[in-house]
C-alpha atoms as a PDB file:
ATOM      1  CA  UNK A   1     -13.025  -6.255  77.443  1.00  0.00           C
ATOM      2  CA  UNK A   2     -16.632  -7.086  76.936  1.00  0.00           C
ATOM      3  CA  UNK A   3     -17.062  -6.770  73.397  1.00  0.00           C
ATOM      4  CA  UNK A   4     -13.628  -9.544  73.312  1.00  0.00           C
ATOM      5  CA  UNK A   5     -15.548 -12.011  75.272  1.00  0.00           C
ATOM      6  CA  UNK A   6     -18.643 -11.469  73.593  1.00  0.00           C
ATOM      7  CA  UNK A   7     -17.059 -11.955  70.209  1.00  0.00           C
ATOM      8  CA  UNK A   8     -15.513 -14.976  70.977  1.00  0.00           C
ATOM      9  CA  UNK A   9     -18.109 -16.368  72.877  1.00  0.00           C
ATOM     10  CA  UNK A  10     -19.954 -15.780  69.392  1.00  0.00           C
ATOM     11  CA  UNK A  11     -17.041 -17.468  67.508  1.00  0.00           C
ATOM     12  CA  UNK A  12     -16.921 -20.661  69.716  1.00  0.00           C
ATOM     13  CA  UNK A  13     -20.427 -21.186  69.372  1.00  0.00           C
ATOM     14  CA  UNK A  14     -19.582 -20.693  65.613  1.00  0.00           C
ATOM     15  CA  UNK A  15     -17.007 -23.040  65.356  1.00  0.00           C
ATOM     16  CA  UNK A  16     -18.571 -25.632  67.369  1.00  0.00           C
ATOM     17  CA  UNK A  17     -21.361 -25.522  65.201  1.00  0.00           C
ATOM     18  CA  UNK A  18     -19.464 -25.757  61.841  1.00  0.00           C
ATOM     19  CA  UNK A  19     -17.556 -28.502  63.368  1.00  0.00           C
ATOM     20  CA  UNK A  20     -20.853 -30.714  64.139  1.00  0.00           C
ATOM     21  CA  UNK A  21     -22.311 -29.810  60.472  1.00  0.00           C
ATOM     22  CA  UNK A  22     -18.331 -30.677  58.927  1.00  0.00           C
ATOM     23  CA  UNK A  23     -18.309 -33.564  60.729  1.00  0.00           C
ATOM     24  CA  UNK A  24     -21.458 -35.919  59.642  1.00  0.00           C
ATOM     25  CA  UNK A  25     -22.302 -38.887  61.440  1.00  0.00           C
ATOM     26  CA  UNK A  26     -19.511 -38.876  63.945  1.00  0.00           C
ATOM     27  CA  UNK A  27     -19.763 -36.449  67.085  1.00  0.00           C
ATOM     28  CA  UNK A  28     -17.751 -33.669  66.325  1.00  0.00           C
ATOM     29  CA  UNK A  29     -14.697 -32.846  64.279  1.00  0.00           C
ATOM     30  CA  UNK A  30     -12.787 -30.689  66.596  1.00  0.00           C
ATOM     31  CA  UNK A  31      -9.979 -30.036  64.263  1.00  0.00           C
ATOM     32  CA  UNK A  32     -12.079 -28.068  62.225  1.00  0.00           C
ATOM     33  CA  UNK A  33     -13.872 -26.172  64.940  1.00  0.00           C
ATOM     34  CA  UNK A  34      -9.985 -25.677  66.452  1.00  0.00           C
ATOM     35  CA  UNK A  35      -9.233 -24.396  63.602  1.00  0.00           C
ATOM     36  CA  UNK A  36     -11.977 -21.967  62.930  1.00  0.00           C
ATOM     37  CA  UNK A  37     -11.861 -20.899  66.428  1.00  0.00           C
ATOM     38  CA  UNK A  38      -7.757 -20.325  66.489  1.00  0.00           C
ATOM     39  CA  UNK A  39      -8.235 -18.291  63.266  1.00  0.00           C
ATOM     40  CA  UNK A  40     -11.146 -16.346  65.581  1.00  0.00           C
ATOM     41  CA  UNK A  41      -8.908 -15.526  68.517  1.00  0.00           C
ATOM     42  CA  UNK A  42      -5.553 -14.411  65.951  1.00  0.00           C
ATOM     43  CA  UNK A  43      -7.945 -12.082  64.562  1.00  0.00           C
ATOM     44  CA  UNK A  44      -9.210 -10.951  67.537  1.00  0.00           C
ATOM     45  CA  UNK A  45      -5.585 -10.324  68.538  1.00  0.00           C
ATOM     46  CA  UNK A  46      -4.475  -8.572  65.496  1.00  0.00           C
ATOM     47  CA  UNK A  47      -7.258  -6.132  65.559  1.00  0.00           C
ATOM     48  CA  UNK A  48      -6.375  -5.861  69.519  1.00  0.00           C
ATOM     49  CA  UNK A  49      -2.834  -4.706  67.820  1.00  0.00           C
ATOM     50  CA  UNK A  50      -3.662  -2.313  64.983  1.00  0.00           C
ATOM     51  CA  UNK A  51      -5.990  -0.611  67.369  1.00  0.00           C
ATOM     52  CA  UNK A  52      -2.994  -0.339  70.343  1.00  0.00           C
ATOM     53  CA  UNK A  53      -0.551   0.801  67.706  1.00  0.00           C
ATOM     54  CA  UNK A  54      -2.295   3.500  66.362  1.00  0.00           C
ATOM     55  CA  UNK A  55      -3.382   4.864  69.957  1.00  0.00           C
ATOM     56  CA  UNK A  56       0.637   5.192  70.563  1.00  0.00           C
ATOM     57  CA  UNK A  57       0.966   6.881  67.168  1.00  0.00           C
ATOM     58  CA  UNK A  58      -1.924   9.443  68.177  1.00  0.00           C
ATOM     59  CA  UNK A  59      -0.353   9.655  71.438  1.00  0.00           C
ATOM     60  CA  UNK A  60       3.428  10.174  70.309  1.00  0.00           C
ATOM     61  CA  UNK A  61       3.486  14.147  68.859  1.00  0.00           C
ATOM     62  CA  UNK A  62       7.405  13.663  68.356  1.00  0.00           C
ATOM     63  CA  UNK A  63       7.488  16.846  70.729  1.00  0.00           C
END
């Protein structure tokens, strides 16, 4: 559970920043760092899934 809010933690921070450097002299362009941050947390979610699917396949011995 740590290393999830550490990571996206990191990738808010991230996409903040890429949306003040995207977004020149207005404040912030928060569609970008929406953006960048939503594609953060599905990936964060699909690696959650791949890793929870393979634990039941290790865990299943179809005995």
């Amino acid at each position: 559970m740590k290393r999830l809010a550490v990571s996206l933690t990191f990738f808010l921070v991230l996409s903040v920043g890429v949306g003040l450097a995207v977004s020149g002299p207005e404040l912030m362009d928060w569609g970008v760092a929406g953006g960048l941050f939503a594609l953060a947390v599905a990936g964060e979610g699909f690696r959650f899934w791949i890793r929870r699917s393979r634990a039941k396949k290790r865990d299943s011995t179809g005995v």
